[in-house]
N, C-alpha and C. Protein backbone atom coordinates (compact mmCIF):
# COMPACT_ATOMS: atom_id res chain seq x y z
N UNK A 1 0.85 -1.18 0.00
CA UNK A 1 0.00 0.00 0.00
C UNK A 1 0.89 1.24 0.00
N UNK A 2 0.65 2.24 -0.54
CA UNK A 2 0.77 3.39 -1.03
C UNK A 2 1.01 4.44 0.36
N UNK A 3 1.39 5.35 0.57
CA UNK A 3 1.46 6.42 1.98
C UNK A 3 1.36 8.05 0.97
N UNK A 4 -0.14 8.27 1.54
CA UNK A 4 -0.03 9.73 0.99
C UNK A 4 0.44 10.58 1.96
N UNK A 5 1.21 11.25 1.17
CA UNK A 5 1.61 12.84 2.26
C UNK A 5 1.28 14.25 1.26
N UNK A 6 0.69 14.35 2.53
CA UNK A 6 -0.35 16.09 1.55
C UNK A 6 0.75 17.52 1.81
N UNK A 7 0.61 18.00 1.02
CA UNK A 7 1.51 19.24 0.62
C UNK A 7 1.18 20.21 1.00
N UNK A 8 1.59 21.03 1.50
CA UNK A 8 0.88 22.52 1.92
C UNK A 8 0.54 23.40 0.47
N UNK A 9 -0.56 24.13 0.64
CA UNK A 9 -0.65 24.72 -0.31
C UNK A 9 0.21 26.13 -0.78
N UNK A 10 0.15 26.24 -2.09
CA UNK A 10 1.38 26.97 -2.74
C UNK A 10 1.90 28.09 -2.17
N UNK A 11 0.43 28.59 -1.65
CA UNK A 11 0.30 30.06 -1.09
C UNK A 11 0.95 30.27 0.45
N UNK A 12 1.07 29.01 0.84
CA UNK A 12 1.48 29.48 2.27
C UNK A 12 2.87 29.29 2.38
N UNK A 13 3.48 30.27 3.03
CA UNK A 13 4.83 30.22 3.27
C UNK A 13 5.76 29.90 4.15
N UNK A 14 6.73 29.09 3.81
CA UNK A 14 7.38 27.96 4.46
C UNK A 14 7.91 29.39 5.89
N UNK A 15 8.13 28.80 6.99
CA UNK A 15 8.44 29.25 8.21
C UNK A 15 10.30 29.71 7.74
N UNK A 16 10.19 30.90 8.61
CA UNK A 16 11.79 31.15 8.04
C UNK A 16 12.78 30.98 9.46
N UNK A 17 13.86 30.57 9.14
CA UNK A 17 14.45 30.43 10.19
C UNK A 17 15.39 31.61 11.04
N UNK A 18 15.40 31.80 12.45
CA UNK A 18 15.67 32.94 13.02
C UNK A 18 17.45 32.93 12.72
N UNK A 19 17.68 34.35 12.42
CA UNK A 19 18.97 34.28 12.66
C UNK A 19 20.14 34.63 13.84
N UNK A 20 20.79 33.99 14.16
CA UNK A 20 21.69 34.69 15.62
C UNK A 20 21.83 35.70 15.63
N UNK A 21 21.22 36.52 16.66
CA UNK A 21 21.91 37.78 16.53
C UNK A 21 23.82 37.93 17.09
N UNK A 22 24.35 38.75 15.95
CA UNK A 22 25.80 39.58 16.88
C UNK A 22 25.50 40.37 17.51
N UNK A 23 26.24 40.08 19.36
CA UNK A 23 26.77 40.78 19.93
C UNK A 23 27.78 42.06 19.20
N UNK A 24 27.56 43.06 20.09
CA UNK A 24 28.31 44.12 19.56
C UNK A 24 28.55 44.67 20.97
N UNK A 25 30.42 44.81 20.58
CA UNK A 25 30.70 45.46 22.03
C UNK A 25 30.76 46.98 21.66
N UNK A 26 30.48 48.01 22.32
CA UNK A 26 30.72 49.34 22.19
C UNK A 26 32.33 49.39 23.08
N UNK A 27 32.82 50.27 22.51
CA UNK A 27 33.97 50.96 23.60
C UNK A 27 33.77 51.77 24.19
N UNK A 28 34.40 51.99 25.63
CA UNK A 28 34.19 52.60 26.42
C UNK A 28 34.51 54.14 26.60
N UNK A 29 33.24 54.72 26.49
CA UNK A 29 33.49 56.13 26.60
C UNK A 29 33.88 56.78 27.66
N UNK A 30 34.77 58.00 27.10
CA UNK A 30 35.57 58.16 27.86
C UNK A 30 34.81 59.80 28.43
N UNK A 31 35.00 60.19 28.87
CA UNK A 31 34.23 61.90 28.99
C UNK A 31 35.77 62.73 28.82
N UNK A 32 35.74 64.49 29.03
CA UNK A 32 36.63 65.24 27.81
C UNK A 32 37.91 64.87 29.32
N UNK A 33 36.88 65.22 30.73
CA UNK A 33 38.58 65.04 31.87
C UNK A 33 39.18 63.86 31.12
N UNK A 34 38.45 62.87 31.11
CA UNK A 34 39.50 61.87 31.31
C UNK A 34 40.01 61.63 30.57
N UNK A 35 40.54 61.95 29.15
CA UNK A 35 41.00 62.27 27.71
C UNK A 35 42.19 63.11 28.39
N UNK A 36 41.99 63.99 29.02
CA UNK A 36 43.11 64.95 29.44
C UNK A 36 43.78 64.65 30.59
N UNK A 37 43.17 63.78 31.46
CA UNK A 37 44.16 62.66 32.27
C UNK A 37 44.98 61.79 31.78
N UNK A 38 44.20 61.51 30.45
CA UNK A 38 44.97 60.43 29.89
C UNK A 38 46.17 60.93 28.88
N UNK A 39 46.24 61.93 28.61
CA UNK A 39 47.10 62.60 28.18
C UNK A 39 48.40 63.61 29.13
N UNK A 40 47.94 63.46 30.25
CA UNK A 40 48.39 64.23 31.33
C UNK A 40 49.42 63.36 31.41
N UNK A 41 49.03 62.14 31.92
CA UNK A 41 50.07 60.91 32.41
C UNK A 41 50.81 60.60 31.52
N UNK A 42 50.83 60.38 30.17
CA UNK A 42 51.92 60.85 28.92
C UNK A 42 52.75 61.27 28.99
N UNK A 43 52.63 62.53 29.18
CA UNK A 43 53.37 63.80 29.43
C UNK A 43 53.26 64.98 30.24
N UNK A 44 54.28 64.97 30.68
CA UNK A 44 54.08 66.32 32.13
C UNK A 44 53.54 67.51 32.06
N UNK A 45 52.52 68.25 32.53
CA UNK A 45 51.79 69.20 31.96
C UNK A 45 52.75 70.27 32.18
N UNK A 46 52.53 71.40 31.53
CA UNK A 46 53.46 72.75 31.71
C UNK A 46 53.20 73.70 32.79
N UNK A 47 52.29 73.19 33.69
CA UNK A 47 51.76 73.73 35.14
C UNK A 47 52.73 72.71 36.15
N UNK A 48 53.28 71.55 35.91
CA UNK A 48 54.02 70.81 36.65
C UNK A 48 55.37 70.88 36.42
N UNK A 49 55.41 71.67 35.23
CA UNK A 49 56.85 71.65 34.96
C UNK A 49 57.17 72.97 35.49
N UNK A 50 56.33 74.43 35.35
CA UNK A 50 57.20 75.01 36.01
C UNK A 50 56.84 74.88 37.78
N UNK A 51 56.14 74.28 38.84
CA UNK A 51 56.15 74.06 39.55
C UNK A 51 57.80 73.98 40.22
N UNK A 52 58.35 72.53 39.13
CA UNK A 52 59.54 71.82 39.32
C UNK A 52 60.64 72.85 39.65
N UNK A 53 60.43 73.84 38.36
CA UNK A 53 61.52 74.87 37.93
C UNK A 53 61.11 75.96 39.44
N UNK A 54 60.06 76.13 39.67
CA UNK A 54 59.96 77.08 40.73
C UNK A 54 60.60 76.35 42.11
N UNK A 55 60.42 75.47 42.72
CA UNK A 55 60.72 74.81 43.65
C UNK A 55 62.65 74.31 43.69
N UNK A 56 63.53 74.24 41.99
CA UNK A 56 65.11 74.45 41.67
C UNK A 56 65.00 75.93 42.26
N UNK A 57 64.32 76.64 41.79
CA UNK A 57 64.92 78.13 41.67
C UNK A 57 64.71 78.55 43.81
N UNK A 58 63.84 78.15 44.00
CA UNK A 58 63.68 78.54 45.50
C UNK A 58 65.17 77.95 46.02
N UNK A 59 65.25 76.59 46.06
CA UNK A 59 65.96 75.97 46.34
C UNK A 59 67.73 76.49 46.02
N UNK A 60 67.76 76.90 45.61
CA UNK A 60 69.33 77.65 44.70
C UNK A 60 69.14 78.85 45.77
N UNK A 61 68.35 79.66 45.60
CA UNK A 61 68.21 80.95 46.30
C UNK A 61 68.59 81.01 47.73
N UNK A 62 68.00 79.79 48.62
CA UNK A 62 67.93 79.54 49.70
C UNK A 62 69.76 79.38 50.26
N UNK A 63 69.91 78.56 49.06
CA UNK A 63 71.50 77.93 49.16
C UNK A 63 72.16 79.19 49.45
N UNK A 64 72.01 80.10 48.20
CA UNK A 64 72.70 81.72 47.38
C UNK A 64 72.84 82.46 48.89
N UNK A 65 71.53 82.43 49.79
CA UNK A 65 71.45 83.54 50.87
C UNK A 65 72.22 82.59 52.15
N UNK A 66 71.90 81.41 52.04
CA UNK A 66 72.74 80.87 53.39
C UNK A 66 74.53 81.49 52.88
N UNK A 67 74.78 81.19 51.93
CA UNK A 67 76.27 81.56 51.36
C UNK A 67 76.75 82.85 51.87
N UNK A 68 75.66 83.79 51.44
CA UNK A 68 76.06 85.15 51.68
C UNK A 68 76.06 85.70 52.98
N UNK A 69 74.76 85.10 53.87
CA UNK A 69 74.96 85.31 54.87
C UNK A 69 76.04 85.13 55.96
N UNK A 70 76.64 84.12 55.69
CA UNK A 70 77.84 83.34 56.40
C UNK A 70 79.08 84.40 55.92
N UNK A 71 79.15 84.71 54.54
CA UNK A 71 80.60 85.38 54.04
C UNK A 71 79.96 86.72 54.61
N UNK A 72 79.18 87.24 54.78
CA UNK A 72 79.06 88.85 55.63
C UNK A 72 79.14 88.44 57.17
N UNK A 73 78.89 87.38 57.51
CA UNK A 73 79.10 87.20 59.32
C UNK A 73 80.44 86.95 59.61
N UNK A 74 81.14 86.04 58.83
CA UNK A 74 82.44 85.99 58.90
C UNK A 74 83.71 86.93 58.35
N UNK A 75 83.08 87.91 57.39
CA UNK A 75 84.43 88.65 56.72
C UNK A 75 84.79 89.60 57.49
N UNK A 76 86.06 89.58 57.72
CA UNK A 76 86.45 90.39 58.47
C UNK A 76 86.29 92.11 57.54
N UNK A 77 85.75 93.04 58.56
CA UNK A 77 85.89 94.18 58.11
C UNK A 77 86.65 95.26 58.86
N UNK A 78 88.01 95.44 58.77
CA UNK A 78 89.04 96.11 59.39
C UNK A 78 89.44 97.04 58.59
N UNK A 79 89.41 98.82 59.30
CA UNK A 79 90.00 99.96 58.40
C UNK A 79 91.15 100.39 59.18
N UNK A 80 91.62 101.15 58.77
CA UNK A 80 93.05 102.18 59.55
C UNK A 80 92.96 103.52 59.04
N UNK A 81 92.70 104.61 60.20
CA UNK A 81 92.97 105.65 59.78
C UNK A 81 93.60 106.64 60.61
N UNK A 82 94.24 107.63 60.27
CA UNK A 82 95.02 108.25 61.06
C UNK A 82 94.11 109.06 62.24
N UNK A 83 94.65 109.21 63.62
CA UNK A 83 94.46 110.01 64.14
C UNK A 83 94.90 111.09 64.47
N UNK A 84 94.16 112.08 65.72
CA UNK A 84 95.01 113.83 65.32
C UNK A 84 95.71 113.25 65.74
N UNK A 85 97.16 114.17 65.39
CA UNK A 85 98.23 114.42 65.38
C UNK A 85 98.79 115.02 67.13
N UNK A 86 99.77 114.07 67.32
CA UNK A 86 100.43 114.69 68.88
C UNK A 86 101.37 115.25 68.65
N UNK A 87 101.87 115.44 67.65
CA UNK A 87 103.12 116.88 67.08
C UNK A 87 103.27 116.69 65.94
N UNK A 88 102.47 117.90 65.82
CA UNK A 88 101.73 118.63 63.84
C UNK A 88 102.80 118.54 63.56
N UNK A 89 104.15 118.80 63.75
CA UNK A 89 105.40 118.68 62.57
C UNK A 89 106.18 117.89 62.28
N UNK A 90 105.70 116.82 63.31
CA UNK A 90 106.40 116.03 62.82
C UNK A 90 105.41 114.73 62.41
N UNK A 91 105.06 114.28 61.41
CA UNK A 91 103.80 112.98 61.02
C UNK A 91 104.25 111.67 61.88
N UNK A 92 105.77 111.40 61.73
CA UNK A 92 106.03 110.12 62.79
C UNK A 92 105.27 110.04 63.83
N UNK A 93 104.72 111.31 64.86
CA UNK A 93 104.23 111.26 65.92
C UNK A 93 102.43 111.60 66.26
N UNK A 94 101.95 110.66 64.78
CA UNK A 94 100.62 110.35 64.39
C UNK A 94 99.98 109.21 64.93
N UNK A 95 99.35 109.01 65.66
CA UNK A 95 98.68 107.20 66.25
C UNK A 95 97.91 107.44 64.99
N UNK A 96 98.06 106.10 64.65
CA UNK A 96 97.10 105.54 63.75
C UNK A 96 95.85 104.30 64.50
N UNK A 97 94.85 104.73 64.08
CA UNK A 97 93.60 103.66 64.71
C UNK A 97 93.32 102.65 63.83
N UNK A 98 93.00 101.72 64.64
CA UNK A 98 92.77 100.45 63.56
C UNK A 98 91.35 99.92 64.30
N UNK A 99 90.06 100.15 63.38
CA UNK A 99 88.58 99.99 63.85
C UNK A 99 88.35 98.35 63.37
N UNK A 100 87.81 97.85 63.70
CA UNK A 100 86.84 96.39 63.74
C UNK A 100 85.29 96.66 63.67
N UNK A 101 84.75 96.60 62.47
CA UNK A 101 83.54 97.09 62.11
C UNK A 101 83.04 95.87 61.51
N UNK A 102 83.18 94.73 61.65
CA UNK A 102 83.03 93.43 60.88
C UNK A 102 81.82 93.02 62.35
N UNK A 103 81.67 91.39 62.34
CA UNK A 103 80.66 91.45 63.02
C UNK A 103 81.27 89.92 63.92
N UNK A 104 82.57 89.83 63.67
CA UNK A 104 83.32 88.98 64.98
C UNK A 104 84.67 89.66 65.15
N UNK A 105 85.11 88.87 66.38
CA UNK A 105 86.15 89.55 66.91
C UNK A 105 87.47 89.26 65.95
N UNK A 106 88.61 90.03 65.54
CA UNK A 106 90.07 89.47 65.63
C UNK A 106 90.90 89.17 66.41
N UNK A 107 91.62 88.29 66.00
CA UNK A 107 92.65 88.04 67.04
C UNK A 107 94.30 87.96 66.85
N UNK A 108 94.59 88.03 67.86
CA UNK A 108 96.41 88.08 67.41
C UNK A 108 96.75 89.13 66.48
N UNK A 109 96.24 90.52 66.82
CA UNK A 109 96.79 91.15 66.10
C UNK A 109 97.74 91.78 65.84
N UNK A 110 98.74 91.72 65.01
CA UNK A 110 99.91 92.40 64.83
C UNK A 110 100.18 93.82 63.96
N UNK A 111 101.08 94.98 64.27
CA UNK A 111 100.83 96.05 63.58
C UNK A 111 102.09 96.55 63.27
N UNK A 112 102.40 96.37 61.65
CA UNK A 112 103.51 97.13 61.41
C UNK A 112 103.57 97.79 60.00
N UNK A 113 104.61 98.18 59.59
CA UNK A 113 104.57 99.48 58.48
C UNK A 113 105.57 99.10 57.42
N UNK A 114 105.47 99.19 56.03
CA UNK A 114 105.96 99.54 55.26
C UNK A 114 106.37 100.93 54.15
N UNK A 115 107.61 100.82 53.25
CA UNK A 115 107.37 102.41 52.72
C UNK A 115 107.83 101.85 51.39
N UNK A 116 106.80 103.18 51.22
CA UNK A 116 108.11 103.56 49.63
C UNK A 116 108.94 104.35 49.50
N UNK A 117 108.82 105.47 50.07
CA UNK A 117 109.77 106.39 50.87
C UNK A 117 109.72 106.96 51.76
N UNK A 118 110.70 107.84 52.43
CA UNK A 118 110.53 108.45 53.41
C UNK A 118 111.27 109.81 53.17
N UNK A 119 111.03 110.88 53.76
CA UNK A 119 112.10 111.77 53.64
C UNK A 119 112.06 112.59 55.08
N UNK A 120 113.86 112.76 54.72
CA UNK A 120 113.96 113.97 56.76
C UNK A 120 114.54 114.94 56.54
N UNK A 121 114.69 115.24 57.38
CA UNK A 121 114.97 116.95 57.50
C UNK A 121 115.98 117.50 56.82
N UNK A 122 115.94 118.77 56.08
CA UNK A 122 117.40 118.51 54.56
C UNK A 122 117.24 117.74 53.73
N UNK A 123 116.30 117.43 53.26
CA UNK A 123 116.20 116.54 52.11
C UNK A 123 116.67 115.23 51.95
N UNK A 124 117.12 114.72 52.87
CA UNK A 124 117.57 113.06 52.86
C UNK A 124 116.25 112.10 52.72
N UNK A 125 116.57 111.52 51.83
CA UNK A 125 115.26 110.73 51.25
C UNK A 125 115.69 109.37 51.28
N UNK A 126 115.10 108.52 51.83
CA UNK A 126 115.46 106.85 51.84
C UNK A 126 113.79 106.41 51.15
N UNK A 127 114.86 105.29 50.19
CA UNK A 127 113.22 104.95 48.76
C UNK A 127 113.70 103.43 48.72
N UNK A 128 112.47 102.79 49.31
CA UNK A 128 112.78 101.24 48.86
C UNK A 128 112.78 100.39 47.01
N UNK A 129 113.83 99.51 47.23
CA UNK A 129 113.91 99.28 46.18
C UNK A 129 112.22 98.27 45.53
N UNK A 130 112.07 97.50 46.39
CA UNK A 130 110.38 97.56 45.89
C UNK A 130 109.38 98.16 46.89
N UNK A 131 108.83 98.68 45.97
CA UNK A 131 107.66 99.20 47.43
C UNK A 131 106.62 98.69 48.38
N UNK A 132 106.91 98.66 49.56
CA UNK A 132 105.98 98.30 50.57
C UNK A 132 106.58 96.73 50.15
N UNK A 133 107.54 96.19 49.76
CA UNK A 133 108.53 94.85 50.18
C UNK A 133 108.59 95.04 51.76
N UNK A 134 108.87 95.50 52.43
CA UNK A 134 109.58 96.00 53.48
C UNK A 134 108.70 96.03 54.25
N UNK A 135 109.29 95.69 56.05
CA UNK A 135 108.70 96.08 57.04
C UNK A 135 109.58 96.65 58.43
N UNK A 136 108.81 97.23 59.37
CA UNK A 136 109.54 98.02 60.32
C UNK A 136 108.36 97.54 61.11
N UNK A 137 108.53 97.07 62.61
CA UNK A 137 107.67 96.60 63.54
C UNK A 137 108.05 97.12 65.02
N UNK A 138 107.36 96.89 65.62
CA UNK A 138 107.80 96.29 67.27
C UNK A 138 107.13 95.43 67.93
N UNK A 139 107.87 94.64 68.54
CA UNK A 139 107.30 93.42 68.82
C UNK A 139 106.01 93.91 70.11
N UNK A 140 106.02 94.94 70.31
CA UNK A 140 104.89 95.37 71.85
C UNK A 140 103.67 95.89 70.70
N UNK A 141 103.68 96.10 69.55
CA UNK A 141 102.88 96.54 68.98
C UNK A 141 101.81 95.60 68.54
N UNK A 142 100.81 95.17 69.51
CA UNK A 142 100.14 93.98 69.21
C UNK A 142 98.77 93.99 69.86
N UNK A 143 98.00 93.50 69.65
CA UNK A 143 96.67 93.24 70.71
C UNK A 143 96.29 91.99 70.38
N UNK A 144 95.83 91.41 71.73
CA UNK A 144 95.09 89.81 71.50
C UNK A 144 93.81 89.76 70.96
N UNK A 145 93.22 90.95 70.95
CA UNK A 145 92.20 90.67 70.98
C UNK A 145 91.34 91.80 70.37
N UNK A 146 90.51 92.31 69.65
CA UNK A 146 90.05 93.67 68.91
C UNK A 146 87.93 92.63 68.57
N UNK A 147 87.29 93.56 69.88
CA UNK A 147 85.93 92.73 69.18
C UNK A 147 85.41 93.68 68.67
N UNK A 148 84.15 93.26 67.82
CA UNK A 148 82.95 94.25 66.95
C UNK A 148 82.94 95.32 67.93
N UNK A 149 83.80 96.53 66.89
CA UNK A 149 83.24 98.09 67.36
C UNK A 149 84.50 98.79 68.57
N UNK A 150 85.30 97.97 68.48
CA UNK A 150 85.99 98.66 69.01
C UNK A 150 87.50 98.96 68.56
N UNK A 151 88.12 99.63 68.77
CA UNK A 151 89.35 100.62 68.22
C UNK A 151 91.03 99.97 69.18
N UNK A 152 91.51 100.24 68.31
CA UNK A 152 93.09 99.84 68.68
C UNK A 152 93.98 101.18 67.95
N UNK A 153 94.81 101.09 68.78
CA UNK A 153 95.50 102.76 68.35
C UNK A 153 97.16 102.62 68.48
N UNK A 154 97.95 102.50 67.48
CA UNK A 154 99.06 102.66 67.36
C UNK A 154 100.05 103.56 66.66
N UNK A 155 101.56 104.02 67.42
CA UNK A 155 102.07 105.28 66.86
C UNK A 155 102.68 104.29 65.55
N UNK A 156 103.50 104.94 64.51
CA UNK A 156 104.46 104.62 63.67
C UNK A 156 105.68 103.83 64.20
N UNK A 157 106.29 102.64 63.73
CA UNK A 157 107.61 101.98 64.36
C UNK A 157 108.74 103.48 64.40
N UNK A 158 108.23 104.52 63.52
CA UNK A 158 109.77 104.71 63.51
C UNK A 158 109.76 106.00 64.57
N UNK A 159 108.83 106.01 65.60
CA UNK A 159 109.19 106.89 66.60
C UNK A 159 110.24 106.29 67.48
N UNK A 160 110.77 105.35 67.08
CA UNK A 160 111.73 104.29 68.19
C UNK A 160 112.61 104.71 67.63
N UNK A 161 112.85 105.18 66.00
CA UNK A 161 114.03 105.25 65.31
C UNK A 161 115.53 106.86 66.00
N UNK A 162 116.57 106.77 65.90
CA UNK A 162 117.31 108.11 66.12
C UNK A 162 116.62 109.01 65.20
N UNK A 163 117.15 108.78 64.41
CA UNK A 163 116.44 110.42 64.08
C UNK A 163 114.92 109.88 62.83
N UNK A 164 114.18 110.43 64.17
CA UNK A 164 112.62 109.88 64.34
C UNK A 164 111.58 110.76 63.60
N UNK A 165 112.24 111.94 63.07
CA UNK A 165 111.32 113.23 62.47
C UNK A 165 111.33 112.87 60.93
N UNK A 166 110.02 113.19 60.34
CA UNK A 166 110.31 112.72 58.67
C UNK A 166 109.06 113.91 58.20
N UNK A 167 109.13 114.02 57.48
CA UNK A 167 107.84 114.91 56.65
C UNK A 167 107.23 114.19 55.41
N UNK A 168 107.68 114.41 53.71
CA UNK A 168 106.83 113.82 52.68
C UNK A 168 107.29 112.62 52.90
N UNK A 169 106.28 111.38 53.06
CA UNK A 169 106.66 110.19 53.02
C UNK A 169 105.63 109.43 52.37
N UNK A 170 105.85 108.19 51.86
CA UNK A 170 104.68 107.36 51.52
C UNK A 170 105.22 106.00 51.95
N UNK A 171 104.05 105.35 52.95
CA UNK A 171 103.67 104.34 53.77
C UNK A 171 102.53 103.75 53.60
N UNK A 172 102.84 102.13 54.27
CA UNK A 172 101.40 101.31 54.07
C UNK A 172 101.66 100.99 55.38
N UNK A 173 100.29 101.11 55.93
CA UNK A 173 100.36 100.07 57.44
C UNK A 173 99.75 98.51 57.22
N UNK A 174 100.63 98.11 57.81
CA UNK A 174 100.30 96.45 57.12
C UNK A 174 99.21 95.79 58.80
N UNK A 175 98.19 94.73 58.55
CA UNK A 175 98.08 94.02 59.63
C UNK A 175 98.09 93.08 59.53
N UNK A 176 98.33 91.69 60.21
CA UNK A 176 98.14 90.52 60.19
C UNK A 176 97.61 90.47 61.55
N UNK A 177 96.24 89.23 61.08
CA UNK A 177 95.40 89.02 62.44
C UNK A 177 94.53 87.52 61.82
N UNK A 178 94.20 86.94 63.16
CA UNK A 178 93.52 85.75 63.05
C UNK A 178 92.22 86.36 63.02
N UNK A 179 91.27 85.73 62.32
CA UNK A 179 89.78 86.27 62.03
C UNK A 179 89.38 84.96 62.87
N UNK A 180 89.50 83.70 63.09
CA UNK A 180 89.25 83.04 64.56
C UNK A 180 90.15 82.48 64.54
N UNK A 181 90.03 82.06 66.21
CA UNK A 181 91.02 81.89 67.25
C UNK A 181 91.67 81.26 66.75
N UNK A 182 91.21 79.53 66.49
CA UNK A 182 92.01 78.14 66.71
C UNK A 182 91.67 77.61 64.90
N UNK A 183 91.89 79.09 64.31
CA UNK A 183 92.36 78.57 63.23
C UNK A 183 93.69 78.85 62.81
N UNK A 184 94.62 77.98 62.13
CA UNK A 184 95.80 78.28 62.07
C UNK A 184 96.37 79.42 61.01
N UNK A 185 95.27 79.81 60.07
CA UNK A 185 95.39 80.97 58.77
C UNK A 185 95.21 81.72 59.50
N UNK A 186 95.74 83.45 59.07
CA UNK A 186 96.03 84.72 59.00
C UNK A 186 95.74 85.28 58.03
N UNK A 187 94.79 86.39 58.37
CA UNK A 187 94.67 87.63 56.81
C UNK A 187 95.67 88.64 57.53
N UNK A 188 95.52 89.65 56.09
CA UNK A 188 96.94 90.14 56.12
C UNK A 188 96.14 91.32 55.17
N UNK A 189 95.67 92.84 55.51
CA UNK A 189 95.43 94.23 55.16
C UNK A 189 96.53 94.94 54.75
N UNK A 190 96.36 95.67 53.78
CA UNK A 190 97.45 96.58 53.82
C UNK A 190 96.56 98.05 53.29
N UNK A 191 96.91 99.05 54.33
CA UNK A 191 96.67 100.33 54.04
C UNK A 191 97.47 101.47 53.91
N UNK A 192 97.66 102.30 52.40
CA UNK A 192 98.42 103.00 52.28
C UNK A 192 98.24 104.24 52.45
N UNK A 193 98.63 105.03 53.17
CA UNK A 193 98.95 106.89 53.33
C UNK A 193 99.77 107.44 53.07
N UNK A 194 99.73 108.77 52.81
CA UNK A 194 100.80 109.72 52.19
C UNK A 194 100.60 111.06 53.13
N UNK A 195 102.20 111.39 53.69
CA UNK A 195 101.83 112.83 54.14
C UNK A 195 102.50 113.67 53.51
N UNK A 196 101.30 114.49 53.55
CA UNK A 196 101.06 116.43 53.22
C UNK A 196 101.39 117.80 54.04
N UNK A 197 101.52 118.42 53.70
CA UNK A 197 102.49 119.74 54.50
C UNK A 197 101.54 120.31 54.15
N UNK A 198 100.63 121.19 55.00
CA UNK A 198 99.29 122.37 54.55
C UNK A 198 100.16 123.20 54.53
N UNK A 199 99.31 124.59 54.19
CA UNK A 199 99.85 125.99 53.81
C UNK A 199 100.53 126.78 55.42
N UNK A 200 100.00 125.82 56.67
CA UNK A 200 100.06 126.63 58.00
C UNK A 200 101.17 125.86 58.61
N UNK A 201 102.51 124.74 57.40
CA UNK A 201 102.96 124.01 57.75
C UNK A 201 103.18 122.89 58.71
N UNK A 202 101.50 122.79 58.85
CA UNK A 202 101.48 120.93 59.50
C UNK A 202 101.33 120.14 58.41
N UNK A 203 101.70 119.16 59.18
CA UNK A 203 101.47 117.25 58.32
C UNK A 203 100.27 116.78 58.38
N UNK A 204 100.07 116.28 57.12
CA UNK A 204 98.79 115.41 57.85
C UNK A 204 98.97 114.33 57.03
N UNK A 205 98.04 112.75 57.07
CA UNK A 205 98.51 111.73 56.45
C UNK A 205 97.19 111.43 55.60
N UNK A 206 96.63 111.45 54.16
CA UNK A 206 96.12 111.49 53.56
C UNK A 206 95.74 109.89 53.01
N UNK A 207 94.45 109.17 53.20
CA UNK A 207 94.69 107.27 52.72
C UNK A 207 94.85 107.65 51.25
N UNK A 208 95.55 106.30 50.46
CA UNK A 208 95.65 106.36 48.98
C UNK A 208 95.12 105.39 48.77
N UNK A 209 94.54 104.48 47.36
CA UNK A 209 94.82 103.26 46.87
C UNK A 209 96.29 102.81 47.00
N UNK A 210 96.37 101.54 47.37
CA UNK A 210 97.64 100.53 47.24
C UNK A 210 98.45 100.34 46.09
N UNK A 211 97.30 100.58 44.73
CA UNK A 211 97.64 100.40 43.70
C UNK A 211 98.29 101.60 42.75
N UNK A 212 98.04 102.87 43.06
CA UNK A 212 98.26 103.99 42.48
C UNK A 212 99.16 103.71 42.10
């Protein structure tokens, strides 16, 4: 026997089959900060860089003023200048002062003189062969000790000399002194004067440059 199987009719339409859908991933949006975070961490922004540069430059400055401060607390600042005169005619018999205007004490100070020339009475002129090579001292001519602001006062070596009277001369007063105690270095000043004969024939001792 025979097996009928009946057909759908023409008109109806066969069932269609579903198709899978794709997944679709989106990427992750980002918003505009975080684009500029993400670009930040890249590269160093120019608000962090000069931060950097401001924080070198403080830093240098800080160094610059500790430096300076220390070389103005420590430099010695020592002048010499003549005082009046204890016999106008003759300049040998001039104390010269020596001030401490710095802002520590000296020490061991020693005080003596060099020339370039000298001249005495009658025209006898003694002229070193280099100038201010030379020294003339006394060993009592000294102080231990000179603090901020105060004065030390010494005559010329050559009031010790025989014939002790001089008029135009040119001189440096030299010092050597410890700027502290229990250090074993010495500075070493040199200040030069020249004396002058006014019109009422006194002396007086005029400072020069060293270098003139």
């Amino acid at each position: 026997m025979s097996r009928l199987v009946k057909l759908p009719p023409e008109s109806a339409e066969m069932p269609k089959k579903k198709k899978p859908k794709k997944k679709r991933y989106s990427k992750p949006r980002t918003s505009k900060g975080n684009k500029d975070n993400a670009s930040g961490s890249r590269k160093p922004s120019a608000k962090r860089l000069l931060q950097v540069i401001g924080k070198i430059f403080l830093i240098l400055l800080a160094i610059w003023g500790a430096f300076l401060t220390t070389w103005i607390t420590f430099n010695p600042r020592v002048f010499v200048q003549p005082a009046v005169a204890l016999d106008p005619n003759n300049p040998a018999n001039t104390p010269f002062v020596v001030q401490n205007q710095g802002y520590i004490s000296i020490h061991d100070v020693k005080f003596s003189c060099s020339i370039k020339y000298l001249t005495f009475p009658g025209g006898i002129r003694a002229e070193a062969q280099i100038p201010y090579d030379n020294s003339f001292s006394n060993p009592k001519h000294m102080a231990s000790i000179i603090a901020p602001g105060e004065q030390y006062s010494e005559l010329l070596p050559f009031i010790d000399m025989e014939h002790n009277k001089i008029e135009e001369s040119d001189i440096a007063i030299i010092l050597s002194f410890k700027p502290i105690k229990w250090l074993p270095w010495r500075c070493k000043t040199k200040h030069r004067f020249v004396s002058t004969q006014s019109k009422d024939g006194l002396w007086h001792w005029f400072p020069q440059p060293v270098d003139k």
